[in-house]
Every structure is written in C-alpha cells, then in structure tokens.
N, C-alpha and C. Protein backbone atom coordinates (compact mmCIF):
# COMPACT_ATOMS: atom_id res chain seq x y z
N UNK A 1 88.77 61.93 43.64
CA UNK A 1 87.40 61.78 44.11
C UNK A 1 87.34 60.94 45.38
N UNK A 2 88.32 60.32 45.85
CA UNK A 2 87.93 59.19 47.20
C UNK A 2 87.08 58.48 47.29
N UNK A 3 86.48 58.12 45.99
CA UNK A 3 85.34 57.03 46.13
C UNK A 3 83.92 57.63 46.36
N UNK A 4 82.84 57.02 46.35
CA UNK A 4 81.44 57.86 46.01
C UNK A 4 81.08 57.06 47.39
N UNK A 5 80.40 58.01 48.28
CA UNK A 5 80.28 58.01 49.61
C UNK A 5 78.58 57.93 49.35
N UNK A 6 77.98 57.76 50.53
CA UNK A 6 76.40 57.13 50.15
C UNK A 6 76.08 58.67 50.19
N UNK A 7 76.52 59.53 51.31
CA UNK A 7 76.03 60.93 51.92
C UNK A 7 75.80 61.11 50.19
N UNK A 8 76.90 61.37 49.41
CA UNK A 8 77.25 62.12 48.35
C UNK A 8 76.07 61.50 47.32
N UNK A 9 75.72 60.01 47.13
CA UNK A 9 74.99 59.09 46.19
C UNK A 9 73.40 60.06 46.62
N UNK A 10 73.46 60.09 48.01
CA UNK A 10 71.95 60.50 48.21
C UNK A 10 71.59 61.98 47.65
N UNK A 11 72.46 62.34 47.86
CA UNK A 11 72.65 64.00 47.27
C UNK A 11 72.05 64.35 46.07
N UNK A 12 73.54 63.59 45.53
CA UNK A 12 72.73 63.62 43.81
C UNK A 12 71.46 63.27 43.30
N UNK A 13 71.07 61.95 44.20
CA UNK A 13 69.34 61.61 43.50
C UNK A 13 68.87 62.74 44.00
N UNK A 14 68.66 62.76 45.28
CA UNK A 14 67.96 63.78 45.44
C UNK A 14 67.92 65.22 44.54
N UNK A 15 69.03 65.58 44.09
CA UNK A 15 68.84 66.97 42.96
C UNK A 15 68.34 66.36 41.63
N UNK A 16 68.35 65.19 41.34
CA UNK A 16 68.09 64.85 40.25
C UNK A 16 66.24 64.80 40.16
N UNK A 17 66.47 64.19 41.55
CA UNK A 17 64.42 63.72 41.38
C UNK A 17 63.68 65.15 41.67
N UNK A 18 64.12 66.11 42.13
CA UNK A 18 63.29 67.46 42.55
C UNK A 18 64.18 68.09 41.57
N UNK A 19 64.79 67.87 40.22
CA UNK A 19 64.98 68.86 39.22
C UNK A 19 64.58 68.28 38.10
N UNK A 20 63.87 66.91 37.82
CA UNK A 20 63.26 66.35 36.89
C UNK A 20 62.00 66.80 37.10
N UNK A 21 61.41 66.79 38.40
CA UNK A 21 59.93 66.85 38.97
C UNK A 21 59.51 68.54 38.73
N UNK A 22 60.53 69.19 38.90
CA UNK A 22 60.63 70.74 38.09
C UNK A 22 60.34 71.08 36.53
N UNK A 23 61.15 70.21 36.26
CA UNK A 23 61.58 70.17 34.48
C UNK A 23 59.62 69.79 33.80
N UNK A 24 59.45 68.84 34.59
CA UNK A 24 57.67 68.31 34.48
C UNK A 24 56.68 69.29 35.19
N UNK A 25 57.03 70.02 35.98
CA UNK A 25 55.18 70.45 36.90
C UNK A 25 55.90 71.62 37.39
N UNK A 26 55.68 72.95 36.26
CA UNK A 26 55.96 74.09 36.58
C UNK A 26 55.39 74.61 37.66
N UNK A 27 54.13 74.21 38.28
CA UNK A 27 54.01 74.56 39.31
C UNK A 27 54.73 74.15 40.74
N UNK A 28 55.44 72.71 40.51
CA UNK A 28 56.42 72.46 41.40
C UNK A 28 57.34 73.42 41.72
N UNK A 29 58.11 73.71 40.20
CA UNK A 29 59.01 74.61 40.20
C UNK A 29 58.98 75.75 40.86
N UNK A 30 57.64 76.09 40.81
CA UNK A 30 57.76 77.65 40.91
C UNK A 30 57.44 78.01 42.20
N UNK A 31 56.88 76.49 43.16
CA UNK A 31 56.64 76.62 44.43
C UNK A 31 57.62 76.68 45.19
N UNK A 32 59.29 75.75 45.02
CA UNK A 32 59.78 75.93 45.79
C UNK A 32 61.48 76.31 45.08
N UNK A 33 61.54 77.11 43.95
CA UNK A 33 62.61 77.97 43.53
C UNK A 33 62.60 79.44 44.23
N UNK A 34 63.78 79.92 44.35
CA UNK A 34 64.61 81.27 44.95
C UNK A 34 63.58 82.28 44.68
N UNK A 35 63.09 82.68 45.08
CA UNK A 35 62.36 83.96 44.84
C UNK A 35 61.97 85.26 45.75
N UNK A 36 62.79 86.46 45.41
CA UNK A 36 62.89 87.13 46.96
C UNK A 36 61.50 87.68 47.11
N UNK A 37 60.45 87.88 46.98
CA UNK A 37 59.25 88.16 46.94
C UNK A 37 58.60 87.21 48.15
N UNK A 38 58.60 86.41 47.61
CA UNK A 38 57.54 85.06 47.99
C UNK A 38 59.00 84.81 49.55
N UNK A 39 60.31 84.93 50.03
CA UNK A 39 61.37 84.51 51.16
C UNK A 39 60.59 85.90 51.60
N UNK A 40 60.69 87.00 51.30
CA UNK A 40 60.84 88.47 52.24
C UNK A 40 59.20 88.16 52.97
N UNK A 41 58.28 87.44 52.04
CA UNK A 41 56.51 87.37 52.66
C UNK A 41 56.37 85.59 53.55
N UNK A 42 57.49 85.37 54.26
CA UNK A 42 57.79 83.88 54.77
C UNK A 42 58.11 82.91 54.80
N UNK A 43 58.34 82.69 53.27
CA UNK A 43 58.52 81.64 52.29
C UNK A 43 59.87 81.40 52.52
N UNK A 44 60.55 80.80 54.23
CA UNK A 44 61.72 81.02 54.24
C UNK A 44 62.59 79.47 53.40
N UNK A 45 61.51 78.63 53.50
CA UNK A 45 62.17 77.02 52.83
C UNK A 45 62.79 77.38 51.77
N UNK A 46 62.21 78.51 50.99
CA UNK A 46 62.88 78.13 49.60
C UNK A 46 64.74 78.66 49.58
N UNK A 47 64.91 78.91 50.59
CA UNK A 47 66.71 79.38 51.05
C UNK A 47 67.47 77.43 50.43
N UNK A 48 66.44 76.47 51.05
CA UNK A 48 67.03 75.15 51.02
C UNK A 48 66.54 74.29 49.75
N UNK A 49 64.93 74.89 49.28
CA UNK A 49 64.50 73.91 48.49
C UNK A 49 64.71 74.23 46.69
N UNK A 50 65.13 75.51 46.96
CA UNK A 50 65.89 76.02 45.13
C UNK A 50 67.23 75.42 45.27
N UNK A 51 67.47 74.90 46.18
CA UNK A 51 69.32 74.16 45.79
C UNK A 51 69.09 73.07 45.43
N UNK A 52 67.88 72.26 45.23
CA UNK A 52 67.51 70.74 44.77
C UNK A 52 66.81 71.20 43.22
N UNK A 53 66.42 72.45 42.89
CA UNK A 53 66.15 72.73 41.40
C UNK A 53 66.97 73.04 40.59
N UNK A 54 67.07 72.78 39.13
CA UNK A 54 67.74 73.53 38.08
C UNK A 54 67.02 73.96 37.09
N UNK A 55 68.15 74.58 36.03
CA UNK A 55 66.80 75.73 35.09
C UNK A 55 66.71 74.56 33.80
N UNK A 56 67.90 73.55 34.09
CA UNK A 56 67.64 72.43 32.49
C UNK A 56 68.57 71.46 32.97
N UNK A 57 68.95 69.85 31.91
CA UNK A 57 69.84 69.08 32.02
C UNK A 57 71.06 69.99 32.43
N UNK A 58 71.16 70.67 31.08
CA UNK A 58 73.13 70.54 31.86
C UNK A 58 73.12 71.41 32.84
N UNK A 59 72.69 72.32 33.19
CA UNK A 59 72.85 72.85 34.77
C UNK A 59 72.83 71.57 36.22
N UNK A 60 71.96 70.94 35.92
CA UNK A 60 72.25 70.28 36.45
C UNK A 60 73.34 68.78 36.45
N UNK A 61 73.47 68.60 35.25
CA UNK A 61 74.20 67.74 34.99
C UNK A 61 76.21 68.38 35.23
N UNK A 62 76.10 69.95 35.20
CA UNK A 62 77.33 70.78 35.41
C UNK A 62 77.67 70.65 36.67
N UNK A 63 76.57 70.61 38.16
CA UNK A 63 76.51 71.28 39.40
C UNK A 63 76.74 69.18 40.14
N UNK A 64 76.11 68.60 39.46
CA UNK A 64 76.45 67.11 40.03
C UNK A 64 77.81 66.24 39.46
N UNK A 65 77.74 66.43 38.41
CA UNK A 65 79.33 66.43 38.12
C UNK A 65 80.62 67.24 38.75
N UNK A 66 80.03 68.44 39.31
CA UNK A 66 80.96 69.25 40.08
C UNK A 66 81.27 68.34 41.60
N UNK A 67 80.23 68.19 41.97
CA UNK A 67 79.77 67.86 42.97
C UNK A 67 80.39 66.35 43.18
N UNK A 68 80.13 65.04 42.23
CA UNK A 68 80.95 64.11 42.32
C UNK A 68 82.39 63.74 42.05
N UNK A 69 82.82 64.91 41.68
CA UNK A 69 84.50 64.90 41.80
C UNK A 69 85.39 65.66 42.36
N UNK A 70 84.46 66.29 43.75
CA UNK A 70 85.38 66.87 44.79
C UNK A 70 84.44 66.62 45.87
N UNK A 71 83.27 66.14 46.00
CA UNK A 71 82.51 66.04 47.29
C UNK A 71 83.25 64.49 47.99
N UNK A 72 84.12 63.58 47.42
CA UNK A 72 84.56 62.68 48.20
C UNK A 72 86.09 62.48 48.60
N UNK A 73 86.63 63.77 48.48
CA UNK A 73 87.71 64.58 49.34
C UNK A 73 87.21 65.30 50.99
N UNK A 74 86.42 65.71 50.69
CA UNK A 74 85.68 66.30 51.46
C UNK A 74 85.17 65.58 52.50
N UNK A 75 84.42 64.27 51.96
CA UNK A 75 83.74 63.46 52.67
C UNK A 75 85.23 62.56 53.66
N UNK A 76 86.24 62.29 52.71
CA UNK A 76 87.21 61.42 53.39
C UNK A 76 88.02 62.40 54.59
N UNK A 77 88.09 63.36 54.55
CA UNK A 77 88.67 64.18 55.38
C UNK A 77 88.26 64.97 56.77
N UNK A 78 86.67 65.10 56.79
CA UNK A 78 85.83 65.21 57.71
C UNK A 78 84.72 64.74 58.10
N UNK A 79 84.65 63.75 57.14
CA UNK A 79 83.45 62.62 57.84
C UNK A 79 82.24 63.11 57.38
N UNK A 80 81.22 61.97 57.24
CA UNK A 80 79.74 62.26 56.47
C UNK A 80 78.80 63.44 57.39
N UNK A 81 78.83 63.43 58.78
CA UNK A 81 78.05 64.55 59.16
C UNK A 81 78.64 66.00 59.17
N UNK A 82 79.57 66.19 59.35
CA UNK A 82 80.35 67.52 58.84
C UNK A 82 80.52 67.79 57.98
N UNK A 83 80.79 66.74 56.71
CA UNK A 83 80.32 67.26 55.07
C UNK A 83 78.54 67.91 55.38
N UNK A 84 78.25 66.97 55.40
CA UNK A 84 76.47 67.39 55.42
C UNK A 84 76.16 68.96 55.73
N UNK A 85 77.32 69.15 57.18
CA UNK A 85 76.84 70.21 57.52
C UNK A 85 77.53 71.54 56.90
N UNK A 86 78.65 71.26 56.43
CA UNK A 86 79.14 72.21 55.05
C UNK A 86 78.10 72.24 54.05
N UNK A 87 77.89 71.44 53.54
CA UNK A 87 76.64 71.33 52.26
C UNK A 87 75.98 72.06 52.43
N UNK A 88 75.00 72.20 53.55
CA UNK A 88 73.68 72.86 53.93
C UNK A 88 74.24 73.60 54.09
N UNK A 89 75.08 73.97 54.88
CA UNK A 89 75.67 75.83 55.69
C UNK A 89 76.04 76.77 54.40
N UNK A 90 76.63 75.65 52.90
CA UNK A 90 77.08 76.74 52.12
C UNK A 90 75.70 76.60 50.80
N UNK A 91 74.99 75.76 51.26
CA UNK A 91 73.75 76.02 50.26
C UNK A 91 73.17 77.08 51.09
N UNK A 92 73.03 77.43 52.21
CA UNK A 92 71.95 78.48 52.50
C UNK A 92 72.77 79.62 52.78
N UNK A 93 73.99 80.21 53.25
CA UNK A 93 74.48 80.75 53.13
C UNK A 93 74.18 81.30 51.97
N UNK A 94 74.70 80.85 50.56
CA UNK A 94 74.97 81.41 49.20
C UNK A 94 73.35 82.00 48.96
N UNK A 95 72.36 81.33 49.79
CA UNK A 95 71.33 82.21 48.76
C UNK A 95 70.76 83.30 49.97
N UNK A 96 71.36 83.06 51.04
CA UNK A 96 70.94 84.20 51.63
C UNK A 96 71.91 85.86 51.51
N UNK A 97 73.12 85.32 50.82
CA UNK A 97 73.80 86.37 50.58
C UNK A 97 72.99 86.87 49.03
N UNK A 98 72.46 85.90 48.45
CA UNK A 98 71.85 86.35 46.89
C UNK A 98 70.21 87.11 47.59
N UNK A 99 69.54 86.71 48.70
CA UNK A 99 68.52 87.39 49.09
C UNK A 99 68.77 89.07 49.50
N UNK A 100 70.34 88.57 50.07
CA UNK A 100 70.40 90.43 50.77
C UNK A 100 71.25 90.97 49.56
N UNK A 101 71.77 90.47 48.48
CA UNK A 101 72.27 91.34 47.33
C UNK A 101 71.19 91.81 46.81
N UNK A 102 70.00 90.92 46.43
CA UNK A 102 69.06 91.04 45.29
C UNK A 102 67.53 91.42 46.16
N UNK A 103 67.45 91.94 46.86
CA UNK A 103 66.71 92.57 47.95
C UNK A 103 65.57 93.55 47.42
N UNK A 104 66.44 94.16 46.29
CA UNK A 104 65.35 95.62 46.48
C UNK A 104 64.61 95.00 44.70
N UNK A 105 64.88 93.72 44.13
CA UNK A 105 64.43 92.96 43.53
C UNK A 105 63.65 92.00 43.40
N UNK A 106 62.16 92.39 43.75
CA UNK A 106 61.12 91.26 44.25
C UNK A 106 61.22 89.99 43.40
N UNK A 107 61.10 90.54 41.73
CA UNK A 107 61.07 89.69 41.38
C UNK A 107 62.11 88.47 40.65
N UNK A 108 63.44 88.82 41.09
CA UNK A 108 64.14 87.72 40.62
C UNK A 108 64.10 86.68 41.44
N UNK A 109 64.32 85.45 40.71
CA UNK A 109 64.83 83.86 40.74
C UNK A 109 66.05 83.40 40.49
N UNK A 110 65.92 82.34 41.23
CA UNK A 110 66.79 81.35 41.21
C UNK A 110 66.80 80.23 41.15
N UNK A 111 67.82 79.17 40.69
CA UNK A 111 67.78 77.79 41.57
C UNK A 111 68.96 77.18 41.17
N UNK A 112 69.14 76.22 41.42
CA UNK A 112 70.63 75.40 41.55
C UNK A 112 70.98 75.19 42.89
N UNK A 113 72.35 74.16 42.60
CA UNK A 113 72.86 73.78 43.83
C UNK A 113 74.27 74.52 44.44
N UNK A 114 74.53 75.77 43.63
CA UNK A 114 75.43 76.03 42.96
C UNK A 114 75.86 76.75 44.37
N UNK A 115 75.80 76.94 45.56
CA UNK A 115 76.32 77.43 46.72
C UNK A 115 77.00 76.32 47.49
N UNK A 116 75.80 75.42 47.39
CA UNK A 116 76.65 74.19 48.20
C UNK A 116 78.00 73.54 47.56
N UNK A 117 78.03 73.68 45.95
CA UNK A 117 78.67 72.90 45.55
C UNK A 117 79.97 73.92 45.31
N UNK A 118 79.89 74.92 45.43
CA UNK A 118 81.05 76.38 45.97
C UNK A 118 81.76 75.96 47.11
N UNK A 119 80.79 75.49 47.96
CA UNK A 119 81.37 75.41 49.39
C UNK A 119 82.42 74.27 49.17
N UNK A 120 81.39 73.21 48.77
CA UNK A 120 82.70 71.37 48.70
C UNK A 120 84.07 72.22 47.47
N UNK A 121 83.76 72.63 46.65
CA UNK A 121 84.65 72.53 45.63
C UNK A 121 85.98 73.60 46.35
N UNK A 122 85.61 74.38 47.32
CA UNK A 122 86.44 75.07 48.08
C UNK A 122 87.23 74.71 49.21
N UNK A 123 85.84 73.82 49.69
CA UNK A 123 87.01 73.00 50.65
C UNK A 123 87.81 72.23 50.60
N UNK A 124 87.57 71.33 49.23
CA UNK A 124 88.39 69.97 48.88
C UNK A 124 89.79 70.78 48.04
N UNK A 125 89.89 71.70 47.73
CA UNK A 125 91.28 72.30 47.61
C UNK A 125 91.40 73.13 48.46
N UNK A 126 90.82 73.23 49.28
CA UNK A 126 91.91 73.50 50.84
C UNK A 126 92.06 72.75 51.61
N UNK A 127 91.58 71.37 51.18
CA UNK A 127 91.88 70.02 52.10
C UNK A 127 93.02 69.27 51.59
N UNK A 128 93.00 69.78 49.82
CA UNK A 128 94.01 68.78 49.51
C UNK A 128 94.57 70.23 48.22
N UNK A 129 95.81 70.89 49.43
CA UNK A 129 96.23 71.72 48.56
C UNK A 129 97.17 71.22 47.04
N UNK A 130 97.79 70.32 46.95
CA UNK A 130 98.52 69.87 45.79
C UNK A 130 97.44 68.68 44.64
N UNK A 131 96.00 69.16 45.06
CA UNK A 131 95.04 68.78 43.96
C UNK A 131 95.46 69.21 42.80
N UNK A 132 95.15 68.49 41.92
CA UNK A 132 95.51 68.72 40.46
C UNK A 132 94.51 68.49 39.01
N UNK A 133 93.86 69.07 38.73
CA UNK A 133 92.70 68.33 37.85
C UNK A 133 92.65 69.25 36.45
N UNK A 134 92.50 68.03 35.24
CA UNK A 134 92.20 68.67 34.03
C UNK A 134 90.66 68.85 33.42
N UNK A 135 90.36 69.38 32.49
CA UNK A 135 89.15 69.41 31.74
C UNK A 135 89.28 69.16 30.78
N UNK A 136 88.07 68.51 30.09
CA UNK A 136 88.12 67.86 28.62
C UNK A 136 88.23 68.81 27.30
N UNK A 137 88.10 69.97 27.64
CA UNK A 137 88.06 71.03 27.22
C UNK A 137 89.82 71.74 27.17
N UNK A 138 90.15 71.32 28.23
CA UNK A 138 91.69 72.10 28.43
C UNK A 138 92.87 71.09 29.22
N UNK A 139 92.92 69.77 28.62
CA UNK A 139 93.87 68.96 29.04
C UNK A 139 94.89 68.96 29.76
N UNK A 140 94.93 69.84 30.43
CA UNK A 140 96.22 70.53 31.20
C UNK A 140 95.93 70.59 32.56
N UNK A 141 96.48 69.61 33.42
CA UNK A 141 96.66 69.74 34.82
C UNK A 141 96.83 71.22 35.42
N UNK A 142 95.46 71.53 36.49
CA UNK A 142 95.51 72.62 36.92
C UNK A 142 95.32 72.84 38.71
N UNK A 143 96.55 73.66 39.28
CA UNK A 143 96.41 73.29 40.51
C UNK A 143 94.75 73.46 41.30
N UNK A 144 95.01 73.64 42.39
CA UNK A 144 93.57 73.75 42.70
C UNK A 144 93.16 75.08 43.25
N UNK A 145 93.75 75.66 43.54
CA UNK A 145 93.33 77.22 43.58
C UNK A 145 93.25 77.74 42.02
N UNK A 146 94.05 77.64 41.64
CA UNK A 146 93.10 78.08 39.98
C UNK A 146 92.62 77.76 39.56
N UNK A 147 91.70 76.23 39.76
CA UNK A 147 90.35 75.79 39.58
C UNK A 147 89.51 76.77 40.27
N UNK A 148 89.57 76.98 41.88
CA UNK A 148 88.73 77.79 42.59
C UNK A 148 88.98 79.38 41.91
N UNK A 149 89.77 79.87 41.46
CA UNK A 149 89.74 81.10 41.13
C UNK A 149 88.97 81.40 39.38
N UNK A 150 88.86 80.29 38.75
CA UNK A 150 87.84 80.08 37.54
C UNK A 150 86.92 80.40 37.84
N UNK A 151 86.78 79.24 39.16
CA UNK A 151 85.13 79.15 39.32
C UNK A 151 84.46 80.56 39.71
N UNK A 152 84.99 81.48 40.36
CA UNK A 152 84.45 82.51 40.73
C UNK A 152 84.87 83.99 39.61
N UNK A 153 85.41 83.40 38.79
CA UNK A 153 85.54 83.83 37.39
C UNK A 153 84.01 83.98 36.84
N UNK A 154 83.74 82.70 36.34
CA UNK A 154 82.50 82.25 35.70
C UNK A 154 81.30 82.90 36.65
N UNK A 155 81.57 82.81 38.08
CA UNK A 155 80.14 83.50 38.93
C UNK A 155 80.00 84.81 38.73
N UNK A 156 81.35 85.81 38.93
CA UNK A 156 80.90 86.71 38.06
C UNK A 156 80.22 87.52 36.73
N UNK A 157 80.88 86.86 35.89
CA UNK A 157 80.51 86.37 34.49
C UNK A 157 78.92 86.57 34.92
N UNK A 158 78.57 85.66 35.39
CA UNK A 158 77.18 85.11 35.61
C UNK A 158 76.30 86.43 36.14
N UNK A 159 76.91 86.76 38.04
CA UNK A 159 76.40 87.92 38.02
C UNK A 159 75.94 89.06 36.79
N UNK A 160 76.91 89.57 37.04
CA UNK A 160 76.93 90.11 36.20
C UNK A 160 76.03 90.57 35.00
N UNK A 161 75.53 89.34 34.00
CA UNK A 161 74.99 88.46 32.46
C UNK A 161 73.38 88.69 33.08
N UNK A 162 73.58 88.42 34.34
CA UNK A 162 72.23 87.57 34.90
C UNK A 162 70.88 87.55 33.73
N UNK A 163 71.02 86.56 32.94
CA UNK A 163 70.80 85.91 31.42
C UNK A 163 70.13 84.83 31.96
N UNK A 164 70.07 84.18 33.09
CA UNK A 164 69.15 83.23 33.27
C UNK A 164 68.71 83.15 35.06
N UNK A 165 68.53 82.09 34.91
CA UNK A 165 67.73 81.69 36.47
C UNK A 165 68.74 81.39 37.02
N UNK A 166 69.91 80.84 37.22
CA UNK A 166 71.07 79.96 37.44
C UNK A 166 71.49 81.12 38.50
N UNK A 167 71.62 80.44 40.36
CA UNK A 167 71.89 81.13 40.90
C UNK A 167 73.40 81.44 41.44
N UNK A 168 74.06 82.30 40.57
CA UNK A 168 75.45 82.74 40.26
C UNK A 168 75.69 83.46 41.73
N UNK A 169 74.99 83.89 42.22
CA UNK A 169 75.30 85.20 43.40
C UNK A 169 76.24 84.05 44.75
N UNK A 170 74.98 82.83 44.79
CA UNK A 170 74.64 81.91 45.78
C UNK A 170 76.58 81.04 45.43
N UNK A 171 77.02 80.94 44.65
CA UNK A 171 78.61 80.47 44.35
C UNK A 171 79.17 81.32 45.53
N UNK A 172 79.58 82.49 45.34
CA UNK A 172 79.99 83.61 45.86
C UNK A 172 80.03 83.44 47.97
N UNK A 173 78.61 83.10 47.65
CA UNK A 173 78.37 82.74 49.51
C UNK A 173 79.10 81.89 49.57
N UNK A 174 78.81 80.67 49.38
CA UNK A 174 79.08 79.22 49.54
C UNK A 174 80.26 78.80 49.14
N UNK A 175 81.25 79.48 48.47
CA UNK A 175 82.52 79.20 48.54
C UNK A 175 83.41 79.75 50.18
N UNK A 176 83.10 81.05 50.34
CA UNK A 176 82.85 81.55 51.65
C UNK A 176 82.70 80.73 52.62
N UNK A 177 81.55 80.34 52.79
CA UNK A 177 80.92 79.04 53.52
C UNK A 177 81.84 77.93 53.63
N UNK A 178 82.18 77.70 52.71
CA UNK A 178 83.04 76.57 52.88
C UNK A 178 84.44 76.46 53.26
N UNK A 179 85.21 77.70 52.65
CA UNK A 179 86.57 78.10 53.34
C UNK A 179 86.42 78.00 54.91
N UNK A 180 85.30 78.90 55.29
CA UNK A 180 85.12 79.15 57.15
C UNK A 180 84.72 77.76 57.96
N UNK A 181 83.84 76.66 56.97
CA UNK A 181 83.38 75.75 57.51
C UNK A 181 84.53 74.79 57.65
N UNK A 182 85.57 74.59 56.68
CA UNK A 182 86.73 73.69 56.68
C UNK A 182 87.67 74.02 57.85
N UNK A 183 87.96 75.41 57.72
CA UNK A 183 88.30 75.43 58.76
C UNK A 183 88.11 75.49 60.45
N UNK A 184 87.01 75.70 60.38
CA UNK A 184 86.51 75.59 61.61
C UNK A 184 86.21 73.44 61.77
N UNK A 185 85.81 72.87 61.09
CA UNK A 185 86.26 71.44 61.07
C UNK A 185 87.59 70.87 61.47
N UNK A 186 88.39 71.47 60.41
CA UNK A 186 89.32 71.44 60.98
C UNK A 186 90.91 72.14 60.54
N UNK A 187 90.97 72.65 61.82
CA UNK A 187 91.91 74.07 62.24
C UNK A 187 93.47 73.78 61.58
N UNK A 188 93.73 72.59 61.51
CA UNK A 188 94.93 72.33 61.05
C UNK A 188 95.31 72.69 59.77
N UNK A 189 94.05 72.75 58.65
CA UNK A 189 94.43 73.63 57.79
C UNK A 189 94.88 75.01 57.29
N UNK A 190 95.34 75.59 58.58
CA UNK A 190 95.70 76.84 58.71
C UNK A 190 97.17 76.66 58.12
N UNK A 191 97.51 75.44 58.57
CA UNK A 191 99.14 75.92 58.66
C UNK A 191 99.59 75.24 57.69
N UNK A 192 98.92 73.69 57.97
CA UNK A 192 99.33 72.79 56.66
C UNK A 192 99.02 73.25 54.69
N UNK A 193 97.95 74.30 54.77
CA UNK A 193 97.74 74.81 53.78
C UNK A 193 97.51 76.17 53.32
N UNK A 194 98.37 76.91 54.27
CA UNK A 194 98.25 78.31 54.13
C UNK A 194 98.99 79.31 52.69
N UNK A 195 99.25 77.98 52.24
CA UNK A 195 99.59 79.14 50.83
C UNK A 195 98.19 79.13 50.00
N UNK A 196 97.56 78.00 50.37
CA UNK A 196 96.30 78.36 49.41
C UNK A 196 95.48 78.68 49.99
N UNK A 197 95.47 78.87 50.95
CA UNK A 197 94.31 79.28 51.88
C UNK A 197 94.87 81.09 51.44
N UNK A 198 95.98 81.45 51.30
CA UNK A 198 96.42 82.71 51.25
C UNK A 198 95.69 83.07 49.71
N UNK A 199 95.69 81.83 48.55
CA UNK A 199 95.15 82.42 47.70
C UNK A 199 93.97 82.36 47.31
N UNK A 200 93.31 81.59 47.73
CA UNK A 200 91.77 81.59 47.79
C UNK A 200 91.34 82.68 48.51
N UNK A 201 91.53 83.00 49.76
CA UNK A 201 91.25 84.37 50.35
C UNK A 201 91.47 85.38 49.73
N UNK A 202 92.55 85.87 48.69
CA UNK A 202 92.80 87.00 48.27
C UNK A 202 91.94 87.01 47.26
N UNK A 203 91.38 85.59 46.31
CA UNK A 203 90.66 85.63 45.22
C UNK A 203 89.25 85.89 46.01
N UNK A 204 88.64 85.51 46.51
CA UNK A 204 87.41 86.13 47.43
C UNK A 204 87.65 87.67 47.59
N UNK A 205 88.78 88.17 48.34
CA UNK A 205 88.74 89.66 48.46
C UNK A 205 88.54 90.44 47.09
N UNK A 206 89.32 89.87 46.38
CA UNK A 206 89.29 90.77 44.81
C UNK A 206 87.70 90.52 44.41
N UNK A 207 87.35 89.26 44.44
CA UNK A 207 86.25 89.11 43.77
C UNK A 207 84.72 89.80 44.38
N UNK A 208 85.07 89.84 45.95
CA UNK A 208 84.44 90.83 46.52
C UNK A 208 84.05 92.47 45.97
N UNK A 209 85.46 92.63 45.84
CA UNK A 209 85.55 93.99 44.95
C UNK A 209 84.78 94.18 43.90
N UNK A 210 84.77 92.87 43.07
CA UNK A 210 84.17 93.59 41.61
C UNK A 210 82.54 93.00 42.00
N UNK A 211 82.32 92.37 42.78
CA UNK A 211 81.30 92.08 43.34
C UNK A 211 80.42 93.41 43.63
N UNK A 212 80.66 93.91 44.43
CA UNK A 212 80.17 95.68 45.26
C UNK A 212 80.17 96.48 43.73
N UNK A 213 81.32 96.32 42.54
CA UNK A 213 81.38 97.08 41.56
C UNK A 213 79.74 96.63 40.61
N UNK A 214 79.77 95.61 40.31
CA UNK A 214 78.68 94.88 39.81
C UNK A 214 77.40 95.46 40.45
N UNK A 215 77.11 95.43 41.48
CA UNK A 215 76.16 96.04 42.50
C UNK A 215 75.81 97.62 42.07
C-alpha cells in the first residue's frame, strides 16, 4: 500500500459521504447515478457523479478497500496530480464505454467507483510487476496480473448477470484507462515491465472477445 496519501484519504470520504447521502435521499440518488436516458438528454455530469454512488455498504465498502490497497503504489510512483488524473480519466472512461455499450438501453443504471478503481488496481501492477497479494478468503500469495485477470473475471460475471445496479461494464473501461494512462505517465514501463504488461494486454484482448460475445 505505500502509506495512505491525503489525495487517496480525500477520495474515500468523498465516496463515502455521496454514497451514505444516496443510501438516505433517493432522490439524491437518482439525480446523480448512471443513467443513459437522462446522459443521451444532457445530463453529461452523471459520467463523474455515479462514481461517488453505490447500490449498498459492501459495494462500497468492496470498491474503497480496493481502492486503499493499491491506490498508494500508484500515488508513490507518479505523484498526487497524475494519480488524480488516472482516477478521473479511468472513472469516466469506464462509464462512457458502459454509455456506448448500453446505448440502445434508455433505461439502465449504474453507479460505483468501479472504473476508476480498474484503472489504479491496473496500474499499480504494472507499476509494481512482482506485487504479490493474498485474500482472506484464499491465503495464497497471488502475483499481480492474476489479481488483474480475476478482476475482469468477476466484471464479466457481472456483465453478463447484470442482477444489479453495480457498474460492471465501467471495470472494463477503466482498467484500459489505466494501462494507457500509466503508461503514458510513465514510458519506462514498457520495458521494465513488459511481461505483464504482455499479460494484462492479452487478458483485455480475450476479455474483449467475450465482451462483443456478451453484447
């Protein structure tokens, strides 16, 4: 984790206080969650302001916990305004790729943070390819491309299910987002980490595939 960075501290309140303030005043919610209806008639904020909502606790308690144990890799390696600008690029990214998937669908929703936090969780194992992390669930040290290749496991899954509000599509962007944003930060990860950069890319291409299949 590299320590909890303020960028990262502010983050989290912030999803916490506009997904409690959701959880209380459905009309909050419903003003500024994913909805391609209400984006296609102008409503372009809600690309930024459904990544500060969730559909309950543990969604959100899943997406900030994600979020505080790879967003301060991220932060130590390119600095608080270039994290920032990964964050945002792969929060709006992910739901604008979920606007042009889910297009001819006025009325689905969304919300979560779940693009931006695609993007950090993508970059911080391509920042730090010999990452290693277990789950409480599966005690077993796991490199970090097959963390990233889970995760877009489960987004399918999700696609797929689409069983709730939880915006699964918006992962998909924002991991994307974040591969292109790291590297364009910085270029040296081409070489210094090109075996995982080789497998994260190929897991995007495949997952692409069943992506278009899903479709």
């Amino acid at each position: 984790m590299l320590g909890l960075h303020l960028v990262v501290v502010v983050l989290i309140v912030s999803n916490v206080l506009a997904s409690i303030s959701g959880f209380k005043n459905q009309s909050f919610f419903d003003r500024y969650k994913f909805q391609i209806a209400k984006i296609k008639s102008g409503e372009q904020i809600r690309l930024l302001s459904s990544g500060f909502l969730h559909v309950n606790f543990n969604h959100l308690l899943f997406n900030m916990l994600t979020l505080y144990f790879f967003a301060g890799y991220v932060v130590y390696s390119i600095g608080e305004i270039k994290f920032l600008a990964l964050y945002f690029t792969s929060l709006y990214l992910g739901n604008y790729l979920s606007l042009r998937y889910h297009e001819n669908q006025d009325n689905y929703t969304a919300v979560g943070a779940s693009g931006a936090v695609s993007g950090v969780v993508y970059s911080a194992v391509l920042l730090y390819p010999n990452m290693q992390m277990a789950f409480l669930f599966f005690p077993i040290p796991l490199p970090g491309y097959v963390i990233g290749t889970l995760y877009l496991i489960y987004t399918l899954y999700g696609m797929k299910k689409q069983q709730d509000n939880i915006g699964h599509t918006a992962h998909f962007g924002g991991a994307i987002a974040g591969l292109l944003a790291t590297i364009a930060f910085k270029p040296s990860v081409i070489s210094e980490a090109a075996f995982t950069l080789a497998i994260l890319t190929a897991t995007i291409l495949v997952a692409a595939y069943f992506f278009r299949r899903i479709k």
